[in-house]
Each structure stands twice: as structure tokens, then as C-alpha cells.
Protein backbone atom coordinates (compact mmCIF):
# COMPACT_ATOMS: atom_id res chain seq x y z
CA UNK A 1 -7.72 13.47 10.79
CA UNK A 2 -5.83 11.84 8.10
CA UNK A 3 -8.74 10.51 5.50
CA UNK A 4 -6.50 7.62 3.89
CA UNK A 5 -6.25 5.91 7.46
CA UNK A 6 -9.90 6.20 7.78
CA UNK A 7 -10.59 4.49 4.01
CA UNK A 8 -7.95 1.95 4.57
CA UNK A 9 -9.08 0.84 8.39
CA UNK A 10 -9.76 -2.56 7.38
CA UNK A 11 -6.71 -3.05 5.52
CA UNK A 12 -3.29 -2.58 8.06
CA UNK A 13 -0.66 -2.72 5.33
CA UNK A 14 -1.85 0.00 2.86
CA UNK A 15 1.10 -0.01 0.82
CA UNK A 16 3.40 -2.62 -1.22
CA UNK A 17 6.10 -2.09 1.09
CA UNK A 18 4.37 -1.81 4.26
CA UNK A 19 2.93 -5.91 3.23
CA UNK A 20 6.67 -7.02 2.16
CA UNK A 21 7.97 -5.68 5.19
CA UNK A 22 5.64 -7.67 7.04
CA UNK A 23 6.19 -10.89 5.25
CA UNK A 24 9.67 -10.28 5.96
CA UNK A 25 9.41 -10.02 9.74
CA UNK A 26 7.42 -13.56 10.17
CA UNK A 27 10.44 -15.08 8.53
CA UNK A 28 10.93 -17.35 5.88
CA UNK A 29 13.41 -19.34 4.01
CA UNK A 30 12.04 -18.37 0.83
CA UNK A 31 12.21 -14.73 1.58
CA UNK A 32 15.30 -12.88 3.83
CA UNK A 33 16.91 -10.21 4.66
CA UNK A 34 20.37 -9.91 3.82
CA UNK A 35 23.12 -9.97 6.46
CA UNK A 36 23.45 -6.41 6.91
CA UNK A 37 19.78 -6.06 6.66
CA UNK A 38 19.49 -3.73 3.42
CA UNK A 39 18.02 -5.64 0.76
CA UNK A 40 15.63 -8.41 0.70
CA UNK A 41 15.83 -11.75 -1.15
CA UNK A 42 13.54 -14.30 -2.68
CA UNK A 43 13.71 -17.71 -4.51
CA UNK A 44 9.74 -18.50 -4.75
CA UNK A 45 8.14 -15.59 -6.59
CA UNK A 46 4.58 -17.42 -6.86
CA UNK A 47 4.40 -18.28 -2.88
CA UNK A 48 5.51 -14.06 -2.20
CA UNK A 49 2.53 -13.27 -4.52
CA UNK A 50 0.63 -15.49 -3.19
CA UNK A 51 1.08 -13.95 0.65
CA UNK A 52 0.47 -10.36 -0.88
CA UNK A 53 -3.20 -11.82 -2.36
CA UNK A 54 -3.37 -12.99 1.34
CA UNK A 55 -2.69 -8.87 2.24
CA UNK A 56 -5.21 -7.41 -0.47
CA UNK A 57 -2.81 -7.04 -3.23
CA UNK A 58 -3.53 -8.05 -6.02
CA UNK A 59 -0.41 -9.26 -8.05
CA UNK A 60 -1.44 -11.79 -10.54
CA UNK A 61 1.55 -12.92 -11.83
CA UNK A 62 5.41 -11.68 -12.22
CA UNK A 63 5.52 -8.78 -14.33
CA UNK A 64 2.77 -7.68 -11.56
CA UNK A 65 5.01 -8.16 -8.95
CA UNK A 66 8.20 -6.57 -10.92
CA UNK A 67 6.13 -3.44 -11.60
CA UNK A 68 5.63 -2.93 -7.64
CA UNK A 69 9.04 -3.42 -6.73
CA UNK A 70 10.09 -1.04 -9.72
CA UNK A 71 7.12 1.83 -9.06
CA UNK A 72 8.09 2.50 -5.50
CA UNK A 73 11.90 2.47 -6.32
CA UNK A 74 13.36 -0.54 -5.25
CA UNK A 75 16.30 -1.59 -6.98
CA UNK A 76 17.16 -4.68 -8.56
CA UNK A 77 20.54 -6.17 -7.36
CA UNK A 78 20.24 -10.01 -9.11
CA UNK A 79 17.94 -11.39 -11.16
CA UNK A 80 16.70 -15.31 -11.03
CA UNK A 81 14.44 -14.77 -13.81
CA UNK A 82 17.23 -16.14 -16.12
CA UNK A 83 17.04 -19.47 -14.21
CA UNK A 84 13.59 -20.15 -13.65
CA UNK A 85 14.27 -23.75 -15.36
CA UNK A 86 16.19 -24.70 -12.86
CA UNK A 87 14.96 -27.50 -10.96
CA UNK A 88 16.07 -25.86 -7.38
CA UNK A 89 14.80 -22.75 -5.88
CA UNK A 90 18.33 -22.04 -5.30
CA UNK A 91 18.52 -19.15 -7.35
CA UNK A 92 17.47 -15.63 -5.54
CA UNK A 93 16.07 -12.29 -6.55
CA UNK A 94 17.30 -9.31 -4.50
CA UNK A 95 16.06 -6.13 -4.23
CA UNK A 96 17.53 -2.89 -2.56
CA UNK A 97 15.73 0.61 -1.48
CA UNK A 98 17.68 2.90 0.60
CA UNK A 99 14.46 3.18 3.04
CA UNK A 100 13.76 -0.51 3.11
CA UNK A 101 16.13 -1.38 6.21
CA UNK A 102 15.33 -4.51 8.97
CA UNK A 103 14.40 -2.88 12.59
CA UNK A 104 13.32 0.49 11.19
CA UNK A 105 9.56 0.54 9.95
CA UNK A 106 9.23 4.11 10.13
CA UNK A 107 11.44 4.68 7.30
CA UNK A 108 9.20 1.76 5.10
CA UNK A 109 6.00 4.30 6.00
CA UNK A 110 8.17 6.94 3.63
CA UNK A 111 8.51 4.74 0.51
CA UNK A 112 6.28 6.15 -2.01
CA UNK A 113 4.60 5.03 -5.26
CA UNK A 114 6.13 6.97 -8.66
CA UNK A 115 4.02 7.49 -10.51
CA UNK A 116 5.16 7.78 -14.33
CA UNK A 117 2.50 9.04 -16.87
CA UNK A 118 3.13 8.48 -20.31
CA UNK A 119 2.04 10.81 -22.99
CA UNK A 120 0.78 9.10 -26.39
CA UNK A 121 2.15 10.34 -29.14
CA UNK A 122 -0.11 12.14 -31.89
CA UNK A 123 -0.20 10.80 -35.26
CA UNK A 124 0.57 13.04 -37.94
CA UNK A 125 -1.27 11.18 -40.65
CA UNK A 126 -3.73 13.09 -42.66
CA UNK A 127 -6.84 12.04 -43.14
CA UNK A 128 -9.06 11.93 -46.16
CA UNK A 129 -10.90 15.14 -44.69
CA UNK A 130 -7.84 16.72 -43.56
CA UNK A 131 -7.93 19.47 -46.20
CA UNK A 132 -11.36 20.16 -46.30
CA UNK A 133 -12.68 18.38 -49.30
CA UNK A 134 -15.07 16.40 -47.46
């Protein structure tokens, strides 16, 4: 018996992916698949974060929402983040991942968080004590 299913019961879509796939299926005209069905697209950051808060995710605001697209490897085709002054939500964000495809879901189940843990580095600056006067 697979524990995570059992500690996640209440929650259906466990994983970033798993939600924005979901999101993606209702359909929207704020958020779409691409004609060949391999990358997503956006124009309304704030409503996607707000249907992932409606999911249990808690993205707060963009650089939130960039990190989860960037830890489980999706790629970042355009960017609308230069034209967020424009009046129009006609500018789009897409977003690639070689197992994010329309009409497979299996392959979304795959998709996996990196995890990247930075080391600090040590100072080298002596303190007052450092030679053993103290």
C-alpha cells in the first residue's frame, strides 16, 4: 500500500502538475493548450493562482508560481512578464515539459519535483578568538 495516497486522500491532485492538468481539461480562454497539444498557455497569471489556492496550493503570488513551473522542469517558451502594463490580456506565457501532453495523464503522474539544495558558503573571516588569544 502506497503511504503517500493514503496521506493525500483528501486532496486528488497531489502534485503541481497533476492540478494544472486539471485546470487545463475544464477549459478556459485564459489558459490552453497549444494546437498540437504540447505546451500550455496563459494570459491571467492571478486567476491560474487563484484556481491552484482553489486545489490546495498555495502560490501566493508570481515568483510562487514561476518556481513550480521551473522545479518540476517545465520549460519556458515566451514570457508576458515583459508586458504586464499592457492594458489587454493579450499577451501569453507558455510553458513546455516533454511529459506534459493533452489526452495522456499517465505521463503528467511521472513529472517530478527537483529538488536543488544549495550549500552556503563558509566564511573565511577570522574572528577575534580565532588564534587563541581569547
Amino acid at each position: 500500500m502506497d503511504i503517500w495516497k493514503l496521506v493525500n486522500a483528501d486532496q486528488p491532485y497531489s502534485t503541481f502538475p497533476q492540478a494544472l492538468y486539471k485546470i487545463l481539461e475544464e477549459g478556459h480562454s485564459w489558459l490552453e493548450w497549444s494546437k498540437d497539444g504540447t505546451k500550455l498557455r496563459y494570459n491571467d497569471p492571478i486567476r491560474l493562482m487563484r484556481e491552484l489556492q482553489v486545489l490546495g496550493f498555495k502560490a501566493q503570488d508570481l515568483a510562487s508560481l514561476n518556481k513550480n513551473f521551473n522545479d518540476y522542469g517545465f520549460k519556458r517558451l515566451s514570457d508576458a512578464r515583459k508586458s504586464r502594463y499592457e492594458a489587454s490580456k493579450s499577451a501569453w506565457t507558455i510553458f513546455s515539459h516533454t511529459d506534459f501532453v493533452r489526452g495522456n495523464e499517465k505521463t503528467v503522474n511521472n513529472i517530478r519535483r527537483r529538488r536543488v539544495f544549495r550549500t552556503r558558503s563558509v566564511s573565511t573571516k577570522s574572528s577575534p578568538c580565532s588564534d587563541g588569544e581569547c
